[in-house]
Protein backbone atom coordinates (compact mmCIF):
# COMPACT_ATOMS: atom_id res chain seq x y z
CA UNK A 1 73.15 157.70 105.61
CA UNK A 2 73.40 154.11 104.71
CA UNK A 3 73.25 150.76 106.00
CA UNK A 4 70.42 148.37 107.50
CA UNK A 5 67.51 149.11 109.54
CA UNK A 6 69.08 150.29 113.58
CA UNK A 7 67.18 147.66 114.92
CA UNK A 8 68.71 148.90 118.73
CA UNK A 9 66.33 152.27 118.15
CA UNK A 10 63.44 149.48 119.68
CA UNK A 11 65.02 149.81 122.83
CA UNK A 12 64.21 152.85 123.25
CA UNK A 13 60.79 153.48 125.29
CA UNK A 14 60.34 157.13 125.48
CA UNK A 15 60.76 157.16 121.09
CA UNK A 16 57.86 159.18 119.69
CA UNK A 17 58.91 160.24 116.13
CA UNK A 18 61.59 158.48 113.93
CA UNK A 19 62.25 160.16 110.55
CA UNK A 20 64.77 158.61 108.71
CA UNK A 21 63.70 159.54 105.36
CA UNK A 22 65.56 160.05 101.60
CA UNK A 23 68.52 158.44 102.64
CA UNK A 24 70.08 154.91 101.76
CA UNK A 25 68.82 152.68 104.22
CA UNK A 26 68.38 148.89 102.92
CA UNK A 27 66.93 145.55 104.03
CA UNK A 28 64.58 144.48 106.48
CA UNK A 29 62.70 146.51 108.85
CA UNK A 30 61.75 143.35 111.39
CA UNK A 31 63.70 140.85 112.50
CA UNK A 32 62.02 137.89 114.52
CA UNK A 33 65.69 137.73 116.52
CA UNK A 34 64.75 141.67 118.04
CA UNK A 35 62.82 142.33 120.96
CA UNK A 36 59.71 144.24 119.79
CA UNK A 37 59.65 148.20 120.80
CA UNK A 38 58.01 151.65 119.49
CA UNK A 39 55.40 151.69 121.91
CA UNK A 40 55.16 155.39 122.20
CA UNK A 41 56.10 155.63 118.88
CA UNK A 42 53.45 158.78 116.83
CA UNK A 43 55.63 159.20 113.46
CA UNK A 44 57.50 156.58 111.64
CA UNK A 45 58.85 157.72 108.08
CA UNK A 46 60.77 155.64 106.51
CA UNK A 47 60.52 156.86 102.72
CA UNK A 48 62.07 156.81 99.71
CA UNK A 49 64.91 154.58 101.34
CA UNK A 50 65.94 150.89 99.79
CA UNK A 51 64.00 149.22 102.63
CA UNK A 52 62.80 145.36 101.42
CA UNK A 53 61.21 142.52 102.77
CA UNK A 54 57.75 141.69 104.14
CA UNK A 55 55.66 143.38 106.74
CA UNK A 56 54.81 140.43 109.08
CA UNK A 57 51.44 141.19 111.36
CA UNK A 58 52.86 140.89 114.75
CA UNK A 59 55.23 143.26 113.72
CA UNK A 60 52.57 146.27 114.72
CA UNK A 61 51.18 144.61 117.83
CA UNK A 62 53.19 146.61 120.16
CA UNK A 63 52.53 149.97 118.11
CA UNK A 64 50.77 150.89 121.50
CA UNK A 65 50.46 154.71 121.33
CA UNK A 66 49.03 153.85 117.40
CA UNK A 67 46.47 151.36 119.12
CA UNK A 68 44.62 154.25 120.60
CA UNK A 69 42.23 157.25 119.11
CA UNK A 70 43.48 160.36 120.69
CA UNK A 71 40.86 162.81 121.96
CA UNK A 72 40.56 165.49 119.62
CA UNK A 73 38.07 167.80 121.88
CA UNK A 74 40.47 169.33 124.24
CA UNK A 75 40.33 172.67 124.80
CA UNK A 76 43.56 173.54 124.73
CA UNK A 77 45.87 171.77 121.71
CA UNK A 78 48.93 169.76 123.53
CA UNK A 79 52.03 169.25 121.45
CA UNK A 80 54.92 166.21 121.56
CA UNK A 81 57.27 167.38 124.77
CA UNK A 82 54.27 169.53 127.13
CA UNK A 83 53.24 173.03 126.62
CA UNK A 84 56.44 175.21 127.13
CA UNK A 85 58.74 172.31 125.85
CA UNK A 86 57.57 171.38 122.72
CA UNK A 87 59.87 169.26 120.17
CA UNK A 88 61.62 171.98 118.76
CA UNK A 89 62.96 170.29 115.03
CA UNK A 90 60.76 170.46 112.73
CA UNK A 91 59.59 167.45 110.35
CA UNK A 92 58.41 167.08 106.84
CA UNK A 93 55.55 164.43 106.18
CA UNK A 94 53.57 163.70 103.08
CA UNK A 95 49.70 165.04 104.22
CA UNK A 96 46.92 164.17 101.88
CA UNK A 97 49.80 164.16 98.92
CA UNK A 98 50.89 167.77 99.81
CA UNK A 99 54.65 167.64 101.59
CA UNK A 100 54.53 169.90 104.64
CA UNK A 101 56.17 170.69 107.09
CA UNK A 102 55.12 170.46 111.15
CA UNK A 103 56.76 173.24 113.46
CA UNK A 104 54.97 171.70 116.37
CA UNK A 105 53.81 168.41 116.27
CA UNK A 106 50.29 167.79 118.22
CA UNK A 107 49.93 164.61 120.14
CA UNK A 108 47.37 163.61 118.14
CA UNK A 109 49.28 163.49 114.86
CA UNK A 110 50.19 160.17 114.55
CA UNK A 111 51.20 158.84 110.99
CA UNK A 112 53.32 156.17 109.11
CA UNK A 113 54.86 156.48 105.92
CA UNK A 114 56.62 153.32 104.09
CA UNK A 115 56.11 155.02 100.99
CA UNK A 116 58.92 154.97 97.86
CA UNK A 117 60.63 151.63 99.20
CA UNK A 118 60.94 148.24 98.25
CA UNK A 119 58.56 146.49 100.53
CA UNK A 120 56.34 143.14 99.26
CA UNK A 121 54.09 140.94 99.97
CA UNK A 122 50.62 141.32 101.91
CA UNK A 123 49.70 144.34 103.80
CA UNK A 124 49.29 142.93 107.32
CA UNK A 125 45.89 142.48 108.33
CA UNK A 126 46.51 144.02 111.83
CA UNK A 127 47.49 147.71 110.88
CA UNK A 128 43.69 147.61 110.83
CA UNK A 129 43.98 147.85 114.92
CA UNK A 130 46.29 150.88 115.07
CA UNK A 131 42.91 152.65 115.52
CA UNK A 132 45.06 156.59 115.76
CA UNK A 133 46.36 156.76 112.95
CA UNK A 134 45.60 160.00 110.68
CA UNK A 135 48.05 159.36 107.85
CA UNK A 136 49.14 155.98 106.17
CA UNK A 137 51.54 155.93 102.88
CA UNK A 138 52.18 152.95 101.61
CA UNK A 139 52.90 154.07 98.09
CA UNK A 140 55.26 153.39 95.66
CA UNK A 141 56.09 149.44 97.03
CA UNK A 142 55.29 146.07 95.62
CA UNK A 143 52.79 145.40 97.72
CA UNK A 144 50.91 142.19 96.24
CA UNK A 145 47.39 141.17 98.56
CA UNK A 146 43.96 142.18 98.62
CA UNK A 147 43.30 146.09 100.71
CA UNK A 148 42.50 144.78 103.87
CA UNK A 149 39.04 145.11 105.19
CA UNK A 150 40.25 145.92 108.80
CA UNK A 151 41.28 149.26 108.02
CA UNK A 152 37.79 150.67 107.66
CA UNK A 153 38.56 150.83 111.39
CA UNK A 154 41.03 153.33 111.21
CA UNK A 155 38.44 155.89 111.90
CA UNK A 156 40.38 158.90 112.46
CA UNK A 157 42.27 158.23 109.50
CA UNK A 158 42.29 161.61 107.04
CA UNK A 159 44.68 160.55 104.31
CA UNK A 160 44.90 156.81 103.02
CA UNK A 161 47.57 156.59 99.94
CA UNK A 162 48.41 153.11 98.78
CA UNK A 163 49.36 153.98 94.91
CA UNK A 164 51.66 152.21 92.40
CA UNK A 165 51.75 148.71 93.74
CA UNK A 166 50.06 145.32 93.29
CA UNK A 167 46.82 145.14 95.10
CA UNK A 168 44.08 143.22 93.58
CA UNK A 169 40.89 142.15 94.19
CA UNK A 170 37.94 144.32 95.25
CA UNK A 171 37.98 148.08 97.10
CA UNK A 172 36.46 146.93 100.50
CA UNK A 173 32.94 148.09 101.19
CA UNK A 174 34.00 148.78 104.88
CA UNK A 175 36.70 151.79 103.63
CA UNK A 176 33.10 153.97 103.44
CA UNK A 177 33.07 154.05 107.11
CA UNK A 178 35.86 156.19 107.70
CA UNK A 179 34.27 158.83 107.79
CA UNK A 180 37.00 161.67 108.66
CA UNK A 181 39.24 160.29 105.45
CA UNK A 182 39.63 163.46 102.91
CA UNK A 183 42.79 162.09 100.78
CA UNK A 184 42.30 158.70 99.16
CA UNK A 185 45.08 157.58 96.43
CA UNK A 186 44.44 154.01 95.09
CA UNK A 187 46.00 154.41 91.32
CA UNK A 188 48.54 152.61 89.16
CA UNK A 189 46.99 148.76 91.47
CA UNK A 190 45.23 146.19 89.77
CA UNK A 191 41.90 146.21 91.50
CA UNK A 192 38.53 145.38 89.71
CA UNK A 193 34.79 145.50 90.35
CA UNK A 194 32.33 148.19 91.68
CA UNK A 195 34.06 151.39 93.18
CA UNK A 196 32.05 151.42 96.82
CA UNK A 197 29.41 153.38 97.51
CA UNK A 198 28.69 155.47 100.33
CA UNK A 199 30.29 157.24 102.80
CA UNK A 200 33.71 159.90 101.75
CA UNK A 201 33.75 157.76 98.01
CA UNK A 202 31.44 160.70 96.42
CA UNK A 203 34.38 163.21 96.72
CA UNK A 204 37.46 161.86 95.73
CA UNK A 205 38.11 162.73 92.10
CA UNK A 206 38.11 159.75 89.30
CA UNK A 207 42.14 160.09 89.28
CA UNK A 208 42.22 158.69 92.85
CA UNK A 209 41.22 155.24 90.95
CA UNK A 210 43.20 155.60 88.08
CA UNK A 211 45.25 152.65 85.79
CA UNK A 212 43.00 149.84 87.74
């Protein structure tokens, strides 16, 4: 498929996962003239597409189901659409830099992948709020700003990959506090300084950190 981004899927409030992935979408993924949606939204994967433009930081503020860490103590796993109804397609995300693929997709996966697309600019500030989130891929852009601090509050976050792009600056000190994070790609940027101590740092391999 082809085209721009289907701005009308916003309207739609019961939206959980949206994988529109390896085709030939183009353009802008916000537009200030669109009411702002995805509130239930869990996985958004919009890679390896021709998607462009920058990622404003109001853009995730109504990301509500991201906002939140799910409770991973039940008893009893619960999957997207109940017990007996679960979503029965299966999807194939990028996990810790392994492609897999979900049969049943828990409630508590909740991921976004941007990677392989044409995005630039800074990465907003705010996706430091959407407090759920297990996976984040932002790989593969032209991302060009500083790694936030805020997301050293993503504390449920297990795989962080923000490869081949243009972040400089320093590797925030606050990234050692996620403490559940067992994938970490930060190659092919143009950071500098000390590589943090403390915290997950002391097991990612050297190759992680790569052509900084």
């Amino acid at each position: 498929m082809n085209g721009t981004f289907p701005f009308w899927l916003e309207s739609l409030p019961e939206l959980r996962i949206l994988i529109l992935r390896e085709n030939g979408f183009h353009g802008p993924i916000w537009d200030p003239h669109t009411k702002f949606g995805f509130s239930k939204l869990h996985v958004i994967d919009l890679s390896h597409n021709n998607f462009s433009g920058e990622l404003p930081s109001e853009y995730f503020n109504t990301w509500t189901a991201m906002l939140m860490v799910p409770n991973k103590n039940k008893s009893q796993p619960e999957y997207m659409g109940g017990q007996s109804n679960y979503y029965i397609s299966t999807i194939t995300v990028v996990n810790k830099g392994l492609e897999m693929e979900l049969v049943k997709i828990l409630t508590i996966f909740i991921a976004i992948d941007f990677s392989n697309n044409k995005f630039y600019g800074e990465i907003p500030y705010n996706m430091g709020n959407l407090k759920g989130l297990i996976v984040l891929n932002l790989s593969s852009n032209s991302f060009m700003s500083h790694i936030p601090s805020s997301l050293g509050n993503l504390i449920a976050l297990e795989s962080l990959d923000m490869s081949r792009n243009r972040l400089f600056g320093e590797i925030p000190q606050q990234l050692t506090s996620i403490t559940f994070l067992e994938y970490l790609n930060l190659s092919q940027n143009q950071l500098i300084g000390p590589i943090p101590q403390g915290g997950q740092f002391g097991t990612f391999q050297s190759s992680s950190l790569e052509g900084n």
